[in-house]
Protein backbone atom coordinates (compact mmCIF):
# COMPACT_ATOMS: atom_id res chain seq x y z
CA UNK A 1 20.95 -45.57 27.14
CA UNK A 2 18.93 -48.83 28.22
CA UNK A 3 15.79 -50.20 27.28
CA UNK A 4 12.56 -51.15 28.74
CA UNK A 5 12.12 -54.05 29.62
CA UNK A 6 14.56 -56.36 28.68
CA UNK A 7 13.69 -60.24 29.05
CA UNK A 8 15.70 -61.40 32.12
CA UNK A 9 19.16 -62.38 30.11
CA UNK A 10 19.54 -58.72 28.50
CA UNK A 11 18.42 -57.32 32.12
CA UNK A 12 21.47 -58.65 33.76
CA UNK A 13 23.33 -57.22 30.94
CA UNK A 14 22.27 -53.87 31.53
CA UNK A 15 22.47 -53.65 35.03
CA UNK A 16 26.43 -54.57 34.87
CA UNK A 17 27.75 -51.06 35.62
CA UNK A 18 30.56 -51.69 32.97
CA UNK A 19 28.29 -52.09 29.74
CA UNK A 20 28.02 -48.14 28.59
CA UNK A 21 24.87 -46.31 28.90
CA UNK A 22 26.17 -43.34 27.51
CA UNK A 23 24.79 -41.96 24.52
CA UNK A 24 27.55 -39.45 22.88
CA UNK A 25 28.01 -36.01 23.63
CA UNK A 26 27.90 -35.20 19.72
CA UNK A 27 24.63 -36.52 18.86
CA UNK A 28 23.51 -35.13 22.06
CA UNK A 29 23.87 -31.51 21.88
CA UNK A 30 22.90 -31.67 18.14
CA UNK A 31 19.68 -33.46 18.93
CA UNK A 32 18.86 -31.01 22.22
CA UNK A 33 20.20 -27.93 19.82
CA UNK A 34 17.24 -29.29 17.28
CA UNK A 35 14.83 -29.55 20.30
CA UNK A 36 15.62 -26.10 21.42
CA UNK A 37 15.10 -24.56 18.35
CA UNK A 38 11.34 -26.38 18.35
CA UNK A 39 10.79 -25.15 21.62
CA UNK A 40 11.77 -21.33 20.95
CA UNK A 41 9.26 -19.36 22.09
CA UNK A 42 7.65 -21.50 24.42
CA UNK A 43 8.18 -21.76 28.50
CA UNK A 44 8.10 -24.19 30.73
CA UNK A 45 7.72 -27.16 28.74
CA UNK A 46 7.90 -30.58 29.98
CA UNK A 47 10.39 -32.57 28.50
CA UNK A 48 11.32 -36.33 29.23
CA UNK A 49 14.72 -38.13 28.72
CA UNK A 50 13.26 -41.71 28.00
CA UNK A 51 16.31 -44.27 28.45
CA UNK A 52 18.58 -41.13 30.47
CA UNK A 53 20.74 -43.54 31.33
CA UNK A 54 24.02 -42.33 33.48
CA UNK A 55 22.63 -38.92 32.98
CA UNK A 56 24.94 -37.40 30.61
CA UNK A 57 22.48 -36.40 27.97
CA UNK A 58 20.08 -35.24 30.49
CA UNK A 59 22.75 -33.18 32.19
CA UNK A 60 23.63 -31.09 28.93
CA UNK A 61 19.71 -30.95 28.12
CA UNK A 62 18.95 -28.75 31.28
CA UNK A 63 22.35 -26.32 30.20
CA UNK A 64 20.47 -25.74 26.77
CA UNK A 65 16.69 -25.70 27.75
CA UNK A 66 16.42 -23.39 30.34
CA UNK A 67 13.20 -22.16 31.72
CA UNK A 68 11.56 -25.96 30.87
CA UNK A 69 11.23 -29.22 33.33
CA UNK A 70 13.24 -31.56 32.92
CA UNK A 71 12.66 -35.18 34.03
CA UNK A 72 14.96 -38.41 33.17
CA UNK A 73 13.88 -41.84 33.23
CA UNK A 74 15.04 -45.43 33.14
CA UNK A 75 14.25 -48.42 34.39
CA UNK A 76 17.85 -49.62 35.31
CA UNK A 77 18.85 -49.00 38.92
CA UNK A 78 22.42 -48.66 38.57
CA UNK A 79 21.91 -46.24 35.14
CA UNK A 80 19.51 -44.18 37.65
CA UNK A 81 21.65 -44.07 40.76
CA UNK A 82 24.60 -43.04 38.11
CA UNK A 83 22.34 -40.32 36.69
CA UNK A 84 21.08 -38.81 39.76
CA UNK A 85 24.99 -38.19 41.13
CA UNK A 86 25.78 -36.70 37.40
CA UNK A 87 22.15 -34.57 36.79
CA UNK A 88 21.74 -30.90 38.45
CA UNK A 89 19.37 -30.22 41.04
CA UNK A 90 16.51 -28.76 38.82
CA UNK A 91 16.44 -32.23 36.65
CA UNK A 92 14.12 -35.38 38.05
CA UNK A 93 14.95 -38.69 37.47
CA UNK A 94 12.38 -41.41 37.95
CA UNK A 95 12.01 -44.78 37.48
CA UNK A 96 9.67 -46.55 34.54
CA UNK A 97 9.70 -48.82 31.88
CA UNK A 98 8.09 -48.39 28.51
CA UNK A 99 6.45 -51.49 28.55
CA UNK A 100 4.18 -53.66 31.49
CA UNK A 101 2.61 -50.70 33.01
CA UNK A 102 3.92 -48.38 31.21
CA UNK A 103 5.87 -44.99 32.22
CA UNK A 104 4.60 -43.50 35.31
CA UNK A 105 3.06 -40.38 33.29
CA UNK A 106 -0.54 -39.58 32.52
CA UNK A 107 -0.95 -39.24 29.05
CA UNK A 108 -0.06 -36.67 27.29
CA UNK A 109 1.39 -34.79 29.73
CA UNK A 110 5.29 -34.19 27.59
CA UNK A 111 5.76 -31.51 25.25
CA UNK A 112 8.58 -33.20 24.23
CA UNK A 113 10.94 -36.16 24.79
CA UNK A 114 14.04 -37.47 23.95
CA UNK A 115 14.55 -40.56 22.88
CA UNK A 116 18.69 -41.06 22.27
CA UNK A 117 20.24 -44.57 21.28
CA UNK A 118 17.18 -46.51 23.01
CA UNK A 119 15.40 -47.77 20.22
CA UNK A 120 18.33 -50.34 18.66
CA UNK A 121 17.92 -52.50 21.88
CA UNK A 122 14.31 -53.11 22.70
CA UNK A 123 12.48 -56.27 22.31
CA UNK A 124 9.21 -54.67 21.39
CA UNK A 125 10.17 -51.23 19.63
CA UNK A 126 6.49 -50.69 18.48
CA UNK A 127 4.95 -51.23 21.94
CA UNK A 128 7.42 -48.50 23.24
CA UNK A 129 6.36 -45.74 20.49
CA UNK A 130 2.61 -46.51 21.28
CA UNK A 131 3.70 -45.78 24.83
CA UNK A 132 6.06 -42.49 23.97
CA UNK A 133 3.27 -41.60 21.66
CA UNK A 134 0.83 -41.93 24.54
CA UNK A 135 2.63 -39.47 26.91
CA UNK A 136 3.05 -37.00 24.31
CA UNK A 137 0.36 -34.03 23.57
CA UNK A 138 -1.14 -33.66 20.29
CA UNK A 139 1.65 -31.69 17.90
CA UNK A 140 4.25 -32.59 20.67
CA UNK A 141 7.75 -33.65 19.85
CA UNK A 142 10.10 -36.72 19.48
CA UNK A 143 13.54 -36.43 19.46
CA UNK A 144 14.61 -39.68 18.48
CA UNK A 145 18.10 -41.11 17.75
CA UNK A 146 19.57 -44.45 16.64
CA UNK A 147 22.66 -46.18 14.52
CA UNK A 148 22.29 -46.52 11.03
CA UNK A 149 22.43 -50.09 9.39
CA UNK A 150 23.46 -48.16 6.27
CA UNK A 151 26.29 -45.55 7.71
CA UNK A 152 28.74 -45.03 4.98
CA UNK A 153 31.46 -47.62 6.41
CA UNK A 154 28.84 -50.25 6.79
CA UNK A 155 28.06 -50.13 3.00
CA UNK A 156 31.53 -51.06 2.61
CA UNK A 157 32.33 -53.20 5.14
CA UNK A 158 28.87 -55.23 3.96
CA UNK A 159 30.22 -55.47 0.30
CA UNK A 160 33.47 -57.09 1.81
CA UNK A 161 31.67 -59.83 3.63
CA UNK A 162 32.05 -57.76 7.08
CA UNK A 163 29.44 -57.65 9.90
CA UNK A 164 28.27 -53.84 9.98
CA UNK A 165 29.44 -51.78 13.17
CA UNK A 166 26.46 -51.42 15.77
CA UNK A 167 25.04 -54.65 14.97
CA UNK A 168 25.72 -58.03 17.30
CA UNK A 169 25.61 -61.57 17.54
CA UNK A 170 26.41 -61.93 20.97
CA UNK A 171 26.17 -60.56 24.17
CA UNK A 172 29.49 -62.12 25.38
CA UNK A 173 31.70 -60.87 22.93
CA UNK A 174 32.12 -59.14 19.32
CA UNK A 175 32.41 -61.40 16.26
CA UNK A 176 33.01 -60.65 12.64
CA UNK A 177 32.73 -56.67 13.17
CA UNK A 178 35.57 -54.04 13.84
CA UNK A 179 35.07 -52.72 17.31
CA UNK A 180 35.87 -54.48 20.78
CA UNK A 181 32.11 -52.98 22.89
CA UNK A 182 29.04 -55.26 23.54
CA UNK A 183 26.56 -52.98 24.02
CA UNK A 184 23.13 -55.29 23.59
CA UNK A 185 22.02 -54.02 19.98
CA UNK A 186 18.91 -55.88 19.05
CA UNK A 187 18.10 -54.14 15.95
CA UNK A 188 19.21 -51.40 13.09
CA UNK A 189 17.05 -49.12 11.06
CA UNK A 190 17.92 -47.55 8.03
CA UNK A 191 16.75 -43.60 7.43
CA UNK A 192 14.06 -44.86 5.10
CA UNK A 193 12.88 -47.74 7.99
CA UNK A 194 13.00 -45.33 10.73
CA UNK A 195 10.89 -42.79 8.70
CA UNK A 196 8.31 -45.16 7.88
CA UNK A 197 8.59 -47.16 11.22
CA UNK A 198 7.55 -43.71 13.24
CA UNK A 199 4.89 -42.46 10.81
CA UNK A 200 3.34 -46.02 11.08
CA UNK A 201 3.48 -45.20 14.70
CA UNK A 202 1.40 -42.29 14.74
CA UNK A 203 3.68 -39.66 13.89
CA UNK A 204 5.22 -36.76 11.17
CA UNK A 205 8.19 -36.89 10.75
CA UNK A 206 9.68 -33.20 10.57
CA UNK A 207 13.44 -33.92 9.63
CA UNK A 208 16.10 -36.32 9.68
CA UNK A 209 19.96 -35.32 10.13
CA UNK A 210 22.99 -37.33 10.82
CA UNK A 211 25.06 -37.08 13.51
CA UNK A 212 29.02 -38.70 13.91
CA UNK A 213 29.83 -41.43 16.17
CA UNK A 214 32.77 -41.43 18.52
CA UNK A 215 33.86 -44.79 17.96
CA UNK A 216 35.17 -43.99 14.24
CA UNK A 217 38.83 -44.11 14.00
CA UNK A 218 40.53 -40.87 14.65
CA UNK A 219 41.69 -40.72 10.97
CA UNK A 220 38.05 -41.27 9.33
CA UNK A 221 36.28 -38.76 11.53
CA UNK A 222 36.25 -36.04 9.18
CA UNK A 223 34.70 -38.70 6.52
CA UNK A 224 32.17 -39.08 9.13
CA UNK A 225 31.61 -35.29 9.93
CA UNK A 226 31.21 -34.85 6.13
CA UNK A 227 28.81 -37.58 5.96
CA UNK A 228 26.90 -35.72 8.30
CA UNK A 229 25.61 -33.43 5.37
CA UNK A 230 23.79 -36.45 3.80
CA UNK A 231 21.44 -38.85 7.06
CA UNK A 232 20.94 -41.29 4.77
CA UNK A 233 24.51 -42.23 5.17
CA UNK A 234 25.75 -40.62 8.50
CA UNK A 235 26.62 -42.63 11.31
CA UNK A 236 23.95 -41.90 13.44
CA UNK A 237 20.39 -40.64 12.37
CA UNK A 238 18.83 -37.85 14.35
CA UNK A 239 14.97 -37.74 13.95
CA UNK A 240 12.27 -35.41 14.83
CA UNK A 241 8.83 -36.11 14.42
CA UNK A 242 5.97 -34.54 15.86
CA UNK A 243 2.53 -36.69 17.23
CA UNK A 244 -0.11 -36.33 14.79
């Protein structure tokens, strides 16, 4: 996923078609499984994929939310041309950026939007939940996902003087963290920072899960499956939150 906007340094970065934009097919269809279930029982709801990147979340949203409008958006050009050659017919995908002008929706016209691995890279994360919160109706929902700062690894890794996967240092290259991807991370939230950072933000937060991510080693995954079963130390944190 990419943010909005970057300063012009981190802009260049994003627009390089080889830095990934993807944001994991795990966390992805259980965060649109969790949306589903909040949407049962209502019909044609709009729902936005803020930060759709190549499309790939966007693309499995409109398999499991049928009946609902779909619209993905992002202000990179290449992560929009990519999306709208991966995203069925019946999905949108528009350009806007969460901050400047702000997205090109009147306000509170989403019942719901999805918000997957965006956060961790913007400049201004506050300005960008005033916006989402903006766009949303009253009750409406966030489905909001990010790296956790403390995923069961990184309390290790921390204790042995090693930089915690998902953050950086650079943009050119990894240093002092297992791994080999730049992917422009500007910023980690724990489960109890995320909470509070979105209810300072205007909303309630309904439920945090955890969700695995695919770059764990092929031997640890089930570790990381397991850890699944406690957010607070999974390697990804799944929230849901509702505008107050």
């Amino acid at each position: 996923m990419t943010p909005t906007v970057p300063p012009r340094g981190l802009r260049d970065f994003y627009e390089d078609p080889a830095v990934p934009v993807a944001s994991g097919a795990p966390r992805t269809l259980r965060q649109t499984r969790a949306l589903a279930a909040a949407l049962a029982g209502t019909h044609d709801a709009t729902v936005l994929d803020v930060g759709c990147g190549d499309g790939s979340a966007a693309a499995l949203a409109a398999r499991l939310l049928p009946g609902h409008r779909l619209i993905g958006v992002d202000w990179s050009q290449d992560a929009l041309r990519r999306a709208t050659r991966r995203v069925p017919g019946t999905v949108r995908v528009v350009r806007g950026e969460l901050t400047g002008g702000g997205l090109p929706f009147a306000s509170g016209v989403a019942d719901a939007v999805l918000f997957s691995e965006v956060l961790e890279h913007l400049v201004d994360p506050d300005a960008a939940l005033d916006e989402l919160r903006r766009i949303l109706r009253p009750g409406g929902h966030l489905m909001l996902s990010t790296p956790n700062l403390a995923a069961w690894y990184n309390r290790a890794l921390l204790l042995a003087g090693v930089q915690p996967v998902f953050s950086e240092v650079s943009l050119r290259a990894v240093h002092g963290r297992p791994g080999t991807e730049v992917v422009g991370h500007l910023r980690l939230y724990t489960r109890r920072a995320l909470c509070g950072f979105a209810t300072a933000a205007g909303f309630e937060v309904v439920r945090v899960t955890g969700a695995p991510f695919h770059g764990v080693p092929r031997a640890l995954r089930p570790l990381d499956r397991l850890a699944c079963a406690a957010p607070s130390l999974a390697s990804i944190l799944l929230l849901h939150a509702r505008r107050t």
